[in-house]
N, C-alpha and C. Protein backbone atom coordinates (compact mmCIF):
# COMPACT_ATOMS: atom_id res chain seq x y z
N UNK A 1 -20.50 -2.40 13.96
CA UNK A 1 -19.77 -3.04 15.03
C UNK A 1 -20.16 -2.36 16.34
N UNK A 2 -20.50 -3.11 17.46
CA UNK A 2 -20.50 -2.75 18.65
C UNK A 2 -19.64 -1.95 19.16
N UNK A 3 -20.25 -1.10 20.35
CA UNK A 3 -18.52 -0.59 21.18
C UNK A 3 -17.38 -1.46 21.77
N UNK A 4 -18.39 -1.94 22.26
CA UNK A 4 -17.25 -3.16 22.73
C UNK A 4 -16.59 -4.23 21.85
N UNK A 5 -17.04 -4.48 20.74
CA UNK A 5 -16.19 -5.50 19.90
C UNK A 5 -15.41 -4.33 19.09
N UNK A 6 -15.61 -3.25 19.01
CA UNK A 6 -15.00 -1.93 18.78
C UNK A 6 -13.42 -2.11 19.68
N UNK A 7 -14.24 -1.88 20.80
CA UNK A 7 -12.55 -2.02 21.59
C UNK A 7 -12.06 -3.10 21.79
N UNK A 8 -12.23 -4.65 21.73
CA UNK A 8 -11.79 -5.30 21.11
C UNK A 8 -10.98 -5.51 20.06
N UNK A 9 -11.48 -5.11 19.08
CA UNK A 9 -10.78 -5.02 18.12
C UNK A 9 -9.63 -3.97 17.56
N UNK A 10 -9.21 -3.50 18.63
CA UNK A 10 -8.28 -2.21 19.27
C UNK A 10 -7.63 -3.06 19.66
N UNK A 11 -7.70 -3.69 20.58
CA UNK A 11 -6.54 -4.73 21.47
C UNK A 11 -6.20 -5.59 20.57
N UNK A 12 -6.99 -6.27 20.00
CA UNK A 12 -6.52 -7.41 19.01
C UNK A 12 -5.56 -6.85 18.08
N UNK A 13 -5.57 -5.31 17.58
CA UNK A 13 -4.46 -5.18 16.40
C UNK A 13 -3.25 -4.87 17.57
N UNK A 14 -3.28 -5.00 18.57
CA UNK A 14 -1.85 -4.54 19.43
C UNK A 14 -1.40 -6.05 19.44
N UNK A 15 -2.09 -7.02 19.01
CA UNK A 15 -1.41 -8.37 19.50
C UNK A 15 -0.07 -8.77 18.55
N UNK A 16 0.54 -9.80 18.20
CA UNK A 16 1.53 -10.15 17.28
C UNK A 16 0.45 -11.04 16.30
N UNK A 17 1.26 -10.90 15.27
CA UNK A 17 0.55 -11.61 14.16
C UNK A 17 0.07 -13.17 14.20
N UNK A 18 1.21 -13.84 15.35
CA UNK A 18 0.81 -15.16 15.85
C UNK A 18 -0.29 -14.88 16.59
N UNK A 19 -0.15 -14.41 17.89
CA UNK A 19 -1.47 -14.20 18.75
C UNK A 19 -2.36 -13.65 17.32
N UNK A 20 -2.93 -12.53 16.91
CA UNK A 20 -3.83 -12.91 16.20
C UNK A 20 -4.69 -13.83 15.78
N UNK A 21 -3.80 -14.80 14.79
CA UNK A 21 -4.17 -16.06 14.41
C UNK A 21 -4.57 -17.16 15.08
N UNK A 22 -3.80 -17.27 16.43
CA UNK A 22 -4.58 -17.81 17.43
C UNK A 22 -5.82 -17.70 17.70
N UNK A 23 -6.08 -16.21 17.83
CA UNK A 23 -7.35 -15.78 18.29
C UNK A 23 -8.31 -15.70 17.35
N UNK A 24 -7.67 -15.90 16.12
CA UNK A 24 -8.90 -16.14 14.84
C UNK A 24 -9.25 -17.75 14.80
N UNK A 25 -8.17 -18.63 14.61
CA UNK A 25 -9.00 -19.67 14.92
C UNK A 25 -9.81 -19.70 16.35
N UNK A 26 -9.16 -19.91 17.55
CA UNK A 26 -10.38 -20.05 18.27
C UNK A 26 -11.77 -19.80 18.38
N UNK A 27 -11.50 -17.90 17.99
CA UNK A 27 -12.79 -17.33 17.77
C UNK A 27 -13.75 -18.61 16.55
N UNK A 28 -12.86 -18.34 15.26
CA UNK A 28 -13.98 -19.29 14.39
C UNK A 28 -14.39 -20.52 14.34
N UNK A 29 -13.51 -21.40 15.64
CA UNK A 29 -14.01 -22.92 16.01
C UNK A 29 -15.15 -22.61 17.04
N UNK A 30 -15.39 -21.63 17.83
CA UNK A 30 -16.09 -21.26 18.40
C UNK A 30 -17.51 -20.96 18.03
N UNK A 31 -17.63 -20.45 16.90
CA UNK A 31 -18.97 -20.48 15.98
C UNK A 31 -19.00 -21.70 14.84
N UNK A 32 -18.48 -22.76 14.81
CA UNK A 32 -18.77 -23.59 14.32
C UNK A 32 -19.79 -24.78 15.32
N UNK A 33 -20.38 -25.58 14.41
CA UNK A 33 -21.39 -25.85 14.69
C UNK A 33 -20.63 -27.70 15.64
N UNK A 34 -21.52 -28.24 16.51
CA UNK A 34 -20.77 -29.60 16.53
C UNK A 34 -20.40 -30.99 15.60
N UNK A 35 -21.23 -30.64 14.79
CA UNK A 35 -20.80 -31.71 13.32
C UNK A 35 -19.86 -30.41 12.50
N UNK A 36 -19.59 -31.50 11.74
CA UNK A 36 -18.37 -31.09 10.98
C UNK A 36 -18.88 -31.41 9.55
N UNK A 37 -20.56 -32.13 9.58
CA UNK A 37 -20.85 -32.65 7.89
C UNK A 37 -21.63 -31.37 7.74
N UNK A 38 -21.96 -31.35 6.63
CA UNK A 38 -22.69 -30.25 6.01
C UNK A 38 -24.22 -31.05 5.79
N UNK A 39 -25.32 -30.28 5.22
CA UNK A 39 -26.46 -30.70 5.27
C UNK A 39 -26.71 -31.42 4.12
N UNK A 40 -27.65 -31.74 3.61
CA UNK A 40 -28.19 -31.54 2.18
C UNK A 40 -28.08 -30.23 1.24
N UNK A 41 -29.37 -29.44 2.33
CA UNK A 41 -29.31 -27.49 2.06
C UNK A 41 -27.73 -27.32 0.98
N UNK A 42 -27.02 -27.57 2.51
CA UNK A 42 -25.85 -27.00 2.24
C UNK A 42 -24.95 -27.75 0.99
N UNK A 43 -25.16 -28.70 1.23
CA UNK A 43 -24.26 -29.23 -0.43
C UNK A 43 -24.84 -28.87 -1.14
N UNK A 44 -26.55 -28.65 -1.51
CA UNK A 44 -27.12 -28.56 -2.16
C UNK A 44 -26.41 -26.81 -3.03
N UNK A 45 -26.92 -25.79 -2.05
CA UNK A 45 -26.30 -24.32 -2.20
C UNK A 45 -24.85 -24.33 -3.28
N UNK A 46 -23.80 -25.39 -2.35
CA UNK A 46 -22.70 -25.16 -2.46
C UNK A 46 -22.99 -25.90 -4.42
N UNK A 47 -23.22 -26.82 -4.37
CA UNK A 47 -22.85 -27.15 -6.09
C UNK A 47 -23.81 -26.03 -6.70
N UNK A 48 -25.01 -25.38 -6.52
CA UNK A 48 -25.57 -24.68 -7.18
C UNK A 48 -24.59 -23.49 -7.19
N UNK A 49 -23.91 -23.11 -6.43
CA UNK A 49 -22.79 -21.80 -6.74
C UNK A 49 -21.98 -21.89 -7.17
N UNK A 50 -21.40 -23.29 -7.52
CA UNK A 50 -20.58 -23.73 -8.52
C UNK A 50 -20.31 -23.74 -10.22
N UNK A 51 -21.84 -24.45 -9.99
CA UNK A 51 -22.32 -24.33 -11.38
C UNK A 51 -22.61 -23.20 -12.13
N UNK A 52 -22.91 -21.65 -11.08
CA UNK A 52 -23.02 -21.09 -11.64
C UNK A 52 -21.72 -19.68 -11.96
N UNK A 53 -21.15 -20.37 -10.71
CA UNK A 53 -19.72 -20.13 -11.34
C UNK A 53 -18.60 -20.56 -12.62
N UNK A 54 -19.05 -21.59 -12.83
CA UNK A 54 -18.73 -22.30 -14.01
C UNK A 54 -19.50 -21.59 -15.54
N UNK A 55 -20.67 -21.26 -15.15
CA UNK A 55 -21.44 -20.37 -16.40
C UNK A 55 -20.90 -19.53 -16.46
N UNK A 56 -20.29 -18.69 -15.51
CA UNK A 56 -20.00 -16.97 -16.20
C UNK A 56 -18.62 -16.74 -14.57
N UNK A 57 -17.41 -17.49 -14.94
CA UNK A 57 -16.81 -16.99 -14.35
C UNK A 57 -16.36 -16.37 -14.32
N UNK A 58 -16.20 -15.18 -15.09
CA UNK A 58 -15.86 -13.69 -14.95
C UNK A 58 -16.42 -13.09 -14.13
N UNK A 59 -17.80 -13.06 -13.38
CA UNK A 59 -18.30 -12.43 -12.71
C UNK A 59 -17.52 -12.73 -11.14
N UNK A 60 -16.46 -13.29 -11.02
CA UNK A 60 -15.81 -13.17 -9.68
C UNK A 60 -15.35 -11.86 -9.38
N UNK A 61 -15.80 -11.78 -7.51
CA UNK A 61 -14.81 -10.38 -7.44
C UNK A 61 -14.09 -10.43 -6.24
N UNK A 62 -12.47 -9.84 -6.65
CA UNK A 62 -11.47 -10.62 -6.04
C UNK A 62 -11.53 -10.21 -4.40
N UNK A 63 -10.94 -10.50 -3.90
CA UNK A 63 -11.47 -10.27 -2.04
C UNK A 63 -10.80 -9.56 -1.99
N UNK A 64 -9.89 -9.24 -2.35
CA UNK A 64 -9.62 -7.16 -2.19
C UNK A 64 -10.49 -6.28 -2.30
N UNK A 65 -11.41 -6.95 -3.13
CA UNK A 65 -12.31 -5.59 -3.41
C UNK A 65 -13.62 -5.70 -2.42
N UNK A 66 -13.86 -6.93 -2.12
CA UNK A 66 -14.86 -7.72 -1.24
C UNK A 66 -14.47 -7.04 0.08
N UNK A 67 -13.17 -6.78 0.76
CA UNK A 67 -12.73 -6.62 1.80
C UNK A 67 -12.79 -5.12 2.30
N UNK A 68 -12.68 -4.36 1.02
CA UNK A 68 -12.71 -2.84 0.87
C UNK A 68 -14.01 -2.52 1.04
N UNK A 69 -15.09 -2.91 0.79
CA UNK A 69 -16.45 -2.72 0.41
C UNK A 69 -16.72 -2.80 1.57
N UNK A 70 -16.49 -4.44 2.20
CA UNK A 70 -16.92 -4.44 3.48
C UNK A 70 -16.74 -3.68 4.87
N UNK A 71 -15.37 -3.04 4.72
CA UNK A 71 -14.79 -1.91 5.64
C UNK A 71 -15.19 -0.88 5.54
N UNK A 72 -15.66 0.19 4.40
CA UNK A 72 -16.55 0.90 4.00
C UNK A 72 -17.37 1.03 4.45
N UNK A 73 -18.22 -0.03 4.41
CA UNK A 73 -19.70 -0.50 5.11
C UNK A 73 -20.01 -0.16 6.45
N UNK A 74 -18.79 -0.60 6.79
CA UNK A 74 -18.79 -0.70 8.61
C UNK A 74 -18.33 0.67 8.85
N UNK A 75 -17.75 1.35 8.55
CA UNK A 75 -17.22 2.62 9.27
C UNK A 75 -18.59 3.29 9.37
């Protein structure tokens, strides 16, 4: 993480849990693209991760642990 999205993200945990959420959607309509369909690629990807979720769904890992890893990462 940058310094500045560093301190950013300092201010953002002083906000209320509404403001937050505000500021998470905006932020993530903000990096969305101007269509709203997906590609080929992309359907394509998406049923292939399906399917292979469907083969061996045990191999999920729950976003607690996804979330921990990723914070880890970043420090």
């Amino acid at each position: 993480m940058t310094k500045t999205a560093a301190v950013l993200h300092q201010k953002a945990l002083r906000l209320s849990a509404e403001e937050r959420a505000d500021l998470l959607i905006a932020l993530w309509e903000s990096m969305s693209s101007d269509s709203d369909e997906i590609s080929a690629g992309e359907l394509a990807f998406a049923k292939q991760r399906f399917e292979e979720h469907k083969a061996t769904p045990n191999k999920v890992v729950p976003w607690r642990k996804v979330r921990s890893e990723l914070r880890a990462k970043s420090r």
